[in-house]
C-alpha atoms as a PDB file:
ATOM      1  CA  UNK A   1     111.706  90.982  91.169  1.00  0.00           C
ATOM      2  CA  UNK A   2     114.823  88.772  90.821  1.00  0.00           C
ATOM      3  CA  UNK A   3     116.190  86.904  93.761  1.00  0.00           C
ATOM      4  CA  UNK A   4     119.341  84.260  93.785  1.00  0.00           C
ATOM      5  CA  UNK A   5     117.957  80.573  95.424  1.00  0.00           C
ATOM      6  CA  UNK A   6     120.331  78.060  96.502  1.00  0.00           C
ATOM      7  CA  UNK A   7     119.654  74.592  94.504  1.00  0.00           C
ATOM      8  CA  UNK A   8     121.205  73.230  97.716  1.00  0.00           C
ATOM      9  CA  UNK A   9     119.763  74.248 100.681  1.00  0.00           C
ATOM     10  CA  UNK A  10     117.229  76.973  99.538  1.00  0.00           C
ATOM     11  CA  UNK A  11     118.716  80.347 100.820  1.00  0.00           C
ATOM     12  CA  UNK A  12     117.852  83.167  98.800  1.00  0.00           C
ATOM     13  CA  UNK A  13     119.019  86.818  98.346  1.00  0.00           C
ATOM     14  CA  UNK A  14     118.797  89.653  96.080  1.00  0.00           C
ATOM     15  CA  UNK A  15     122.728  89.513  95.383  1.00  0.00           C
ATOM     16  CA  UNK A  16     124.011  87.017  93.692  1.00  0.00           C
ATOM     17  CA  UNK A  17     127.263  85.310  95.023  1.00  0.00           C
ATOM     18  CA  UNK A  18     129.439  82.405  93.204  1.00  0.00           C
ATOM     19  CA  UNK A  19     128.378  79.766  95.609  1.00  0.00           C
ATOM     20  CA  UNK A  20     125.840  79.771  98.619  1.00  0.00           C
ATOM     21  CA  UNK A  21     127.211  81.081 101.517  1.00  0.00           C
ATOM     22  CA  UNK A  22     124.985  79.008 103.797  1.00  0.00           C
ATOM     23  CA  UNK A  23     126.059  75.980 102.958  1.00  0.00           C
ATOM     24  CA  UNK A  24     128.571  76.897 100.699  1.00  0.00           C
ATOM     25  CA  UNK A  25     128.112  74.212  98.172  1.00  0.00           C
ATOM     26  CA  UNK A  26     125.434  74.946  96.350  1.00  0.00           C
ATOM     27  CA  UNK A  27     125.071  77.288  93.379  1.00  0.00           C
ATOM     28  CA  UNK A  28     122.704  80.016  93.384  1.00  0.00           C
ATOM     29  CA  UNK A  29     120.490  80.862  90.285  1.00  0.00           C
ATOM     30  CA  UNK A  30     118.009  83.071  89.557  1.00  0.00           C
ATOM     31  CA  UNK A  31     114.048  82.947  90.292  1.00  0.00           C
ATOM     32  CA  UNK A  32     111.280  85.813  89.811  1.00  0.00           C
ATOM     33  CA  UNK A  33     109.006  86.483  92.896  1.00  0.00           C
ATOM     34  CA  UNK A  34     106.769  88.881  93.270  1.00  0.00           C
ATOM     35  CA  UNK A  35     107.870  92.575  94.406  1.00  0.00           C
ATOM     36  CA  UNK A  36     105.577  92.813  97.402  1.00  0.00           C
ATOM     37  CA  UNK A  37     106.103  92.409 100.890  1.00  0.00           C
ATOM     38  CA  UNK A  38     105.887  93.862 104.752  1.00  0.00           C
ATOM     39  CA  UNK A  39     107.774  96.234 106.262  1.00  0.00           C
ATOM     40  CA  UNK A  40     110.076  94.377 108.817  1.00  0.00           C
ATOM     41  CA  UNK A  41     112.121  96.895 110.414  1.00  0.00           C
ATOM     42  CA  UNK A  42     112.644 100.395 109.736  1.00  0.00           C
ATOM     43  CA  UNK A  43     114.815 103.656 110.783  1.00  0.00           C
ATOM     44  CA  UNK A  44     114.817 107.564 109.933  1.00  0.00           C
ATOM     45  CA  UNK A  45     117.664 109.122 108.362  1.00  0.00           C
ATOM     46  CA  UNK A  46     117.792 112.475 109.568  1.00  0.00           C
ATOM     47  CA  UNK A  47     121.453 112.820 109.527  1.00  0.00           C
ATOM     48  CA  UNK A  48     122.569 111.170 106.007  1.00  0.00           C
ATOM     49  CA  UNK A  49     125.744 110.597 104.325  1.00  0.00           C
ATOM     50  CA  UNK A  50     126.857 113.810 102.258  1.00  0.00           C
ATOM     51  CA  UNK A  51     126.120 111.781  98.805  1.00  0.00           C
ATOM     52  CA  UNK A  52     122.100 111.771 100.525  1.00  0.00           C
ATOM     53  CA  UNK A  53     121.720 114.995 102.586  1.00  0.00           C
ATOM     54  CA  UNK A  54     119.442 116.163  99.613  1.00  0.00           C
ATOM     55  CA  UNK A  55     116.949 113.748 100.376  1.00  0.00           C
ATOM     56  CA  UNK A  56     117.130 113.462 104.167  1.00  0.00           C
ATOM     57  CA  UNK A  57     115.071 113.170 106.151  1.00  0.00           C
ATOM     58  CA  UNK A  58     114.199 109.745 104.672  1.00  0.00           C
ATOM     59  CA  UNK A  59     113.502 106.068 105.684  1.00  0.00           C
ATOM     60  CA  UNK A  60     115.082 102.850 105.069  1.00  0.00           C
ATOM     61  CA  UNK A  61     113.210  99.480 105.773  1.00  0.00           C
ATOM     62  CA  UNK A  62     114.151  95.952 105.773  1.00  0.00           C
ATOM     63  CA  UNK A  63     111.095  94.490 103.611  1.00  0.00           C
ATOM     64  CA  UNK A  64     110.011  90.422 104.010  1.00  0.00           C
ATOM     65  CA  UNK A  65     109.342  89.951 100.513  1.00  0.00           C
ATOM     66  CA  UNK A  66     105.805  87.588 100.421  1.00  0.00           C
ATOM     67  CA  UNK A  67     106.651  84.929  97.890  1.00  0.00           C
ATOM     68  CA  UNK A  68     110.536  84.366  99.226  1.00  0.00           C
ATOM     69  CA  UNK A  69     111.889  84.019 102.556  1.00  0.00           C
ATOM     70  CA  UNK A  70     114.459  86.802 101.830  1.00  0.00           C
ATOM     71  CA  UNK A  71     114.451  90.369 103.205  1.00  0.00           C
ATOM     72  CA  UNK A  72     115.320  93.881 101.282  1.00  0.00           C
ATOM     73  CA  UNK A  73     116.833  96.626 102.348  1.00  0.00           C
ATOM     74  CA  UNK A  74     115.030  99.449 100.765  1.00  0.00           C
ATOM     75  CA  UNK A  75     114.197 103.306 100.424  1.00  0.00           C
ATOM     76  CA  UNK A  76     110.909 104.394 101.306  1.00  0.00           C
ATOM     77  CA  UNK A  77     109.114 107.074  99.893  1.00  0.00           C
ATOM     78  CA  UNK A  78     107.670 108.366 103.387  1.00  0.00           C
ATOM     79  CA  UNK A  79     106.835 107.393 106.567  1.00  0.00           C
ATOM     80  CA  UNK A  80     105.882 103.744 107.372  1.00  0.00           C
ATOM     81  CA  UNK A  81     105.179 100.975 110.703  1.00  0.00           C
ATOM     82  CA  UNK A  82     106.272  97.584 110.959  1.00  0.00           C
ATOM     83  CA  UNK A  83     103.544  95.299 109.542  1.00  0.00           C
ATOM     84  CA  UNK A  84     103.057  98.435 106.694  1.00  0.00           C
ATOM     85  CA  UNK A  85     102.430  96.139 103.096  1.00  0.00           C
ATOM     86  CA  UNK A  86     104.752  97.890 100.626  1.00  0.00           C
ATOM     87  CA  UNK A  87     105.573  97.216  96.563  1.00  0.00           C
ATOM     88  CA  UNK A  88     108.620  97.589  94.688  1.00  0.00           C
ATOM     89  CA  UNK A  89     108.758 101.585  92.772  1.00  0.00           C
ATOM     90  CA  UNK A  90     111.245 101.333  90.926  1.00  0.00           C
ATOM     91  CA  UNK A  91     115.586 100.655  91.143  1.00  0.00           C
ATOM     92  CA  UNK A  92     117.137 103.472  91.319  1.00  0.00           C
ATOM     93  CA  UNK A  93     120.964 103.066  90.656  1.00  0.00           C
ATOM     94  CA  UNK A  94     120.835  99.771  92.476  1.00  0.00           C
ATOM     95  CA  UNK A  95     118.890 101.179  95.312  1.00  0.00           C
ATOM     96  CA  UNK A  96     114.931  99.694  95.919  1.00  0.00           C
ATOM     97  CA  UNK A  97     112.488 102.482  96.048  1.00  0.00           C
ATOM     98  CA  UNK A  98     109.084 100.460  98.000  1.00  0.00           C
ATOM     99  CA  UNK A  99     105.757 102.614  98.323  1.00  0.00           C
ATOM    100  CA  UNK A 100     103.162 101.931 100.724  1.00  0.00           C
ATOM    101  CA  UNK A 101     100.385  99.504  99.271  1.00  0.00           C
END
């Protein structure tokens, strides 16, 4: 998985951004870290945006990826807990799909 690091002041994210906006001086470049990681937080979708009612129900977690200290907001592919460890499906249209390890 790709994330964006901060040569300044180490933040990370999945997006990239021009210049870090913790510190906002440093640039951010890319570094591959393993897909894997914990379920953080999660919610149900039982009511969903009309571009998603086909899939609802469904759940979106916030994963701690294990190699990074950045977090992922992320489709699941059915029900999960916090503490749940969970790898990286696939991308769908920009979207993570995790699975349940």
């Amino acid at each position: 998985m790709r994330i964006f690091k901060c040569n300044s002041c180490d933040y990370g994210s999945v997006s990239s951004k021009y210049t870090c906006p913790a510190c906002r001086t440093g640039k951010l470049e890319v570094e591959e870290v393993s897909p894997k990681g914990m379920v953080f937080s999660f919610t149900d979708i039982h009511i969903a945006p009309a571009e998603f009612a086909d899939i609802a129900p469904y759940t979106i977690a916030l994963i701690q990826l294990d190699d990074a200290d950045v977090k992922v907001t992320a489709r699941m592919d059915g029900p999960v807990q916090i503490g749940d460890e969970v790898n990286l499906d696939k991308i769908d249209g920009g979207a993570f799909l995790y699975t349940k390890i």
